[in-house]
Protein backbone atom coordinates (compact mmCIF):
# COMPACT_ATOMS: atom_id res chain seq x y z
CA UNK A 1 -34.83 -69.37 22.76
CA UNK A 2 -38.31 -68.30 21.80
CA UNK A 3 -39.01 -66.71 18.11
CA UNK A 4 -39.15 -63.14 18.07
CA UNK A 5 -42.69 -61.97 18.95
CA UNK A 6 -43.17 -59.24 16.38
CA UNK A 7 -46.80 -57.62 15.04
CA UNK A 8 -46.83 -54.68 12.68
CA UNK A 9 -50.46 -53.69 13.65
CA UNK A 10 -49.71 -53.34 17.21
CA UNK A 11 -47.05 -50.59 17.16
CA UNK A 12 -45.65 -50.06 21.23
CA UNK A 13 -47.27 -46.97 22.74
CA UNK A 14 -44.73 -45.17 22.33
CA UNK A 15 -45.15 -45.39 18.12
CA UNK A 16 -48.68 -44.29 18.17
CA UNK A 17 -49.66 -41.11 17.12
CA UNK A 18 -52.50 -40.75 19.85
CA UNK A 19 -49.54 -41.58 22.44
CA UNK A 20 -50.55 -39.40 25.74
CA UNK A 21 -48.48 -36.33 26.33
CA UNK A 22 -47.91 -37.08 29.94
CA UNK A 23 -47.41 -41.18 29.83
CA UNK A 24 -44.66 -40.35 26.70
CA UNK A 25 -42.88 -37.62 28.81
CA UNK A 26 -42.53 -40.05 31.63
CA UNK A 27 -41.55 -42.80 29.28
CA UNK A 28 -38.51 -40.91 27.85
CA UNK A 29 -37.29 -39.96 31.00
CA UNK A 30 -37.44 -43.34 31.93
CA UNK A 31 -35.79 -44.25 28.81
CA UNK A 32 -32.64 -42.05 29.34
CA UNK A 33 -32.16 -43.43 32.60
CA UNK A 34 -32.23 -46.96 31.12
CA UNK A 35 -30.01 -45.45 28.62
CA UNK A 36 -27.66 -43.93 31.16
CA UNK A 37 -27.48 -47.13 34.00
CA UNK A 38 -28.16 -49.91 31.78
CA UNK A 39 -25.25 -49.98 28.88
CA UNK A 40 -26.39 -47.57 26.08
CA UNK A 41 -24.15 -44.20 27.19
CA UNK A 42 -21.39 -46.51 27.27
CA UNK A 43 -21.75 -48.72 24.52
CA UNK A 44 -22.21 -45.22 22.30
CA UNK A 45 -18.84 -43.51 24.03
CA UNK A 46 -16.66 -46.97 23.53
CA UNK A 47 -16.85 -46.08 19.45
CA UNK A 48 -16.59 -42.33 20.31
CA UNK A 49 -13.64 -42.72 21.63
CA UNK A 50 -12.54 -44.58 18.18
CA UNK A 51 -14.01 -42.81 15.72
CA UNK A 52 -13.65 -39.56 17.03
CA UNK A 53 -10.71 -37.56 18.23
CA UNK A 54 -8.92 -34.10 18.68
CA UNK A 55 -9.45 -31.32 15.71
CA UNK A 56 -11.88 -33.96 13.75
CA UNK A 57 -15.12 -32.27 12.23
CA UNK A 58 -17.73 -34.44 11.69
CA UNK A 59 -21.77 -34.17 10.60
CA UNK A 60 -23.46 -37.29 12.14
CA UNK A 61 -27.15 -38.46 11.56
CA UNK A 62 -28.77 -39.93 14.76
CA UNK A 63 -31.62 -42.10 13.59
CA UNK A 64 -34.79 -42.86 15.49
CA UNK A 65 -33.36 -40.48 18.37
CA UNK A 66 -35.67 -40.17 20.89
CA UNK A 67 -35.79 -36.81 23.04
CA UNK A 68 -31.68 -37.21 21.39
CA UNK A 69 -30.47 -37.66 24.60
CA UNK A 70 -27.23 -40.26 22.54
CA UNK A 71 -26.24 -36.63 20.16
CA UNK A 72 -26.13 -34.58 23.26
CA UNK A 73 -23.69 -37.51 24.73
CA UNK A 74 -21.99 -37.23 21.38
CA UNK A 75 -21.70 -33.57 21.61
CA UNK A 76 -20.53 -33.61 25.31
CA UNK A 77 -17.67 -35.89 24.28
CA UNK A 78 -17.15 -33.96 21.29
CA UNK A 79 -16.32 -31.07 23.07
CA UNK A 80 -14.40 -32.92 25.84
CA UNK A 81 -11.66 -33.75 22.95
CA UNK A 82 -12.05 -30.66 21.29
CA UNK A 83 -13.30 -31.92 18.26
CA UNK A 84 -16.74 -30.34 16.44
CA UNK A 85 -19.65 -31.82 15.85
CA UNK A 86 -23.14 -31.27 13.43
CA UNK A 87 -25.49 -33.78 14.27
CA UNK A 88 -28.88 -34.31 12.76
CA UNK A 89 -31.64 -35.61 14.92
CA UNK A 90 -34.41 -37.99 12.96
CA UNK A 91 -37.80 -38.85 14.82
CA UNK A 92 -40.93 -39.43 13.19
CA UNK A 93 -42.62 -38.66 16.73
CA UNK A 94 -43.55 -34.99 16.55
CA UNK A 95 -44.16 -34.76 20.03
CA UNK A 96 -40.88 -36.59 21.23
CA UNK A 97 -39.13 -34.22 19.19
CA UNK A 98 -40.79 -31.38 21.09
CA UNK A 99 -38.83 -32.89 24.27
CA UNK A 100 -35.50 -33.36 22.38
CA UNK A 101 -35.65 -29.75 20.96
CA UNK A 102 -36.38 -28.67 24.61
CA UNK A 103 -33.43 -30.96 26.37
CA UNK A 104 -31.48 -29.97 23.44
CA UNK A 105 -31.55 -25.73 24.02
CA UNK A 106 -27.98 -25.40 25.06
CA UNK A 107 -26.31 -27.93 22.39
CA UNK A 108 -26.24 -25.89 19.06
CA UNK A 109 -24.92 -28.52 17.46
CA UNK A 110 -27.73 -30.75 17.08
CA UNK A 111 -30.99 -29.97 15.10
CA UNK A 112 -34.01 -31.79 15.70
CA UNK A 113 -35.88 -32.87 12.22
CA UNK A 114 -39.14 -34.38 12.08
CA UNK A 115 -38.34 -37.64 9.30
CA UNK A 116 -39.29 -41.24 8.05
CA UNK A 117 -35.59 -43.32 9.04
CA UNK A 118 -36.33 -45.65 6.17
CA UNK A 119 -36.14 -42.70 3.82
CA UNK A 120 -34.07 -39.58 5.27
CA UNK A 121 -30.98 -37.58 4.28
CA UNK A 122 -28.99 -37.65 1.12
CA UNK A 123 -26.62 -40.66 0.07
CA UNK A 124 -23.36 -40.10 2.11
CA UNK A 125 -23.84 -36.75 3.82
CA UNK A 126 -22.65 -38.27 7.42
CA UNK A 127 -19.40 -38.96 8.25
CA UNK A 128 -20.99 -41.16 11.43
CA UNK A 129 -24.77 -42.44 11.54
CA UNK A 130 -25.93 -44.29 15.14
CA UNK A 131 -28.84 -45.97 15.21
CA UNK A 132 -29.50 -46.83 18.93
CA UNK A 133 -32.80 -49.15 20.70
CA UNK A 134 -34.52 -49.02 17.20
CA UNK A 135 -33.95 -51.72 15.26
CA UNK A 136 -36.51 -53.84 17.27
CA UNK A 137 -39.69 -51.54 16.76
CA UNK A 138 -39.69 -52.41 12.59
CA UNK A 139 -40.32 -55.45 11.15
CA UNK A 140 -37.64 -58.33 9.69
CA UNK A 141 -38.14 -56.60 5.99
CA UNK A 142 -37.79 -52.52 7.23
CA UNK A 143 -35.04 -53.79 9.43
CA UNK A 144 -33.18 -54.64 6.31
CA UNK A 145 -33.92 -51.71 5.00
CA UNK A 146 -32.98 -49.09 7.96
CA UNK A 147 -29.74 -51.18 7.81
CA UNK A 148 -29.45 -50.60 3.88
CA UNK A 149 -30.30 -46.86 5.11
CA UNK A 150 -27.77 -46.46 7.85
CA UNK A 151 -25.01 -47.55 5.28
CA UNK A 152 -25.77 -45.43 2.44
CA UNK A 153 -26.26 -42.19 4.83
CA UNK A 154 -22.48 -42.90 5.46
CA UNK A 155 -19.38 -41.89 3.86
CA UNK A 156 -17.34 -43.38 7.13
CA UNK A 157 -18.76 -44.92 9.97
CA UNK A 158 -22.18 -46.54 11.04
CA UNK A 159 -23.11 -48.12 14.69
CA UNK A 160 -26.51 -49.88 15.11
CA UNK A 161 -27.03 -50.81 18.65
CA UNK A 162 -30.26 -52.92 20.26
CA UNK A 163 -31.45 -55.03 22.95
CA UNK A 164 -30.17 -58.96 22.63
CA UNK A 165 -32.95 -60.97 22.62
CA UNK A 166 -32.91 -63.77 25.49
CA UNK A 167 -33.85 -64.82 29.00
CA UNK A 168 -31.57 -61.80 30.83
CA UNK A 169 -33.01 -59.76 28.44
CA UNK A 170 -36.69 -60.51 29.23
CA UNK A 171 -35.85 -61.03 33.13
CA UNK A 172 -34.18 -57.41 33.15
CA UNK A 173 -36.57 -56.12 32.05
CA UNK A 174 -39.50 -57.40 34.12
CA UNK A 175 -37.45 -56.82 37.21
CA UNK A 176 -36.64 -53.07 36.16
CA UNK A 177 -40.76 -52.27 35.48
CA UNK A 178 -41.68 -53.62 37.85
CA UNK A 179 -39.63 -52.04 40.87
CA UNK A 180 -37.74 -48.98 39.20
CA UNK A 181 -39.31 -47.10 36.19
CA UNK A 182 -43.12 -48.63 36.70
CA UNK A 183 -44.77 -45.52 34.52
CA UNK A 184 -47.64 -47.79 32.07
CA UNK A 185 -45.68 -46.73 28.89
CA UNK A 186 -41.77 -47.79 29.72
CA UNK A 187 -43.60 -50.99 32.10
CA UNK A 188 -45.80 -52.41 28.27
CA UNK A 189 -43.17 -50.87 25.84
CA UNK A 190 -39.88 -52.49 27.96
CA UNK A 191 -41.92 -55.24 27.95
CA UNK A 192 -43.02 -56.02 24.28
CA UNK A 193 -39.63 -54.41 23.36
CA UNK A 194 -37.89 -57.28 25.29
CA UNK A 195 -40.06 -60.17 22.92
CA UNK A 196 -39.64 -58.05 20.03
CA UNK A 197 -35.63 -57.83 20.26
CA UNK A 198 -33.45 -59.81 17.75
CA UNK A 199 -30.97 -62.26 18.39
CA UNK A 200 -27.12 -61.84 17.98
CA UNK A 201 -27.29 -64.13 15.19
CA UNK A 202 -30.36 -62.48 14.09
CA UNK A 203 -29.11 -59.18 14.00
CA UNK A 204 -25.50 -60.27 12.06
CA UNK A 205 -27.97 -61.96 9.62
CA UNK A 206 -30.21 -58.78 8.73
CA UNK A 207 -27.10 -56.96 7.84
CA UNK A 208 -25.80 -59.15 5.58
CA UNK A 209 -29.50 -58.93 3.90
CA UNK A 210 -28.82 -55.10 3.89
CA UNK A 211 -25.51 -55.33 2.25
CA UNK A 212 -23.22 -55.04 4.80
CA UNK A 213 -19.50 -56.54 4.42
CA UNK A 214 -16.84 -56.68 6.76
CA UNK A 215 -18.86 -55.32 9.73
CA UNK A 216 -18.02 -55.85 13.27
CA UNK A 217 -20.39 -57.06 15.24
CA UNK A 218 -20.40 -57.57 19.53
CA UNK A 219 -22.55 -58.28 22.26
CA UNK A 220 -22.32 -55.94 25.46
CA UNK A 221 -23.16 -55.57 29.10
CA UNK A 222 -27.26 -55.97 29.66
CA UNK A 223 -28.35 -57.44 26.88
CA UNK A 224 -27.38 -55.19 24.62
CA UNK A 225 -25.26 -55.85 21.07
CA UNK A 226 -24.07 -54.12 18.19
CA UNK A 227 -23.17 -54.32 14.72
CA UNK A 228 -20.47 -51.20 13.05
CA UNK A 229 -19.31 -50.11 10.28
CA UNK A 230 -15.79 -48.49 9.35
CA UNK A 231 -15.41 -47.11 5.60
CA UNK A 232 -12.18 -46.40 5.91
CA UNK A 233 -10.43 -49.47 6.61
CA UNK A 234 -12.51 -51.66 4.74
């Protein structure tokens, strides 16, 4: 397997603050239906359906969210099991959050805040903080420490899913921007997102950098993996 191809001065397009308002709307759509056909929706919904249940009340932190299309999934099966949900939204992407606030007008329960991940929230104010297609855009060292983040945010449960590093990984993904979401943005960013991914082993081995004990840790359908976190029966 080739080394992960990673460069800090070369943020994907999506990361840059001159990112154009057009190319990043078409790139988030794209990215939710990636999202929704390609294993993230139901990676999310297979701890939902753990974690969360009938009558439970929970405030959740969604980290690095996007246009938060994963808390509206979390409120829509929230409200399928009648349980109630406050979710916080973290982007540091003003005008991605402009699209999540928008996508987000009929789901009171999430609120859209403009934040640094490595550096957000108070120490255990979420009973459940995802962290979902991240992990890859930071570097080995703020990986650690967005892991490190993720834990202390928690009082009970933590999921950090990404991309698996690897040849389906890298063939998916050529084959998918090429003939299905070809916009520039999702075609680069899919692209150097892909090279930039970590390995399973990789990923197990950050946590345990970050402090993480008795986590669970999986791979998934389409190259994607993740690595959890349950407080309460550890």
């Amino acid at each position: 397997m080739r080394a992960r191809q990673f460069e800090a001065t070369e943020p994907e397009l999506m990361d840059r603050a001159d990112a154009a308002p057009a190319e990043l709307e078409a790139a988030l759509q794209s990215l939710r239906g990636l999202n929704r056909y390609f294993g993230s929706y139901s990676l999310v919904e297979h701890f939902l359906q753990r974690w969360i249940t009938a009558g439970d009340r929970l405030r959740v932190a969604d980290l690095a969210t996007g246009s938060a299309d994963i808390p509206r999934r979390v409120v829509d099966y929230a409200r399928r099991v009648g349980a109630k949900v406050e979710i916080v939204a973290v982007d540091y992407q003003r005008r991605t959050l402009e699209s999540a606030r928008r996508l987000s007008a009929d789901y009171p329960e999430i609120v859209c805040q403009c934040g640094d991940v490595l550096d957000c929230g108070s120490i255990g104010e979420f009973d459940l903080v995802i962290c979902s297609l991240a992990l890859h855009h930071f570097s080995n060292d703020d990986a650690v420490r967005l892991l490190r983040r993720c834990r202390e945010l928690s009082r009970r449960f933590v999921l950090v899913a990404d991309l698996r590093r690897g040849v389906l990984a890298s063939i998916g993904v050529y084959l998918l921007t090429t003939f299905v979401f070809r916009d520039r943005m999702t075609r680069e960013d899919g692209r150097t997102s892909a090279a930039r991914a970590f390995s399973f082993e990789e990923l197990q081995e950050l946590a345990c950098r970050a402090g993480w004990q008795d986590f669970g840790a999986a791979k998934f359908r389409f190259a994607r993996q993740a690595i959890w976190l349950e407080m309460e029966t550890c």
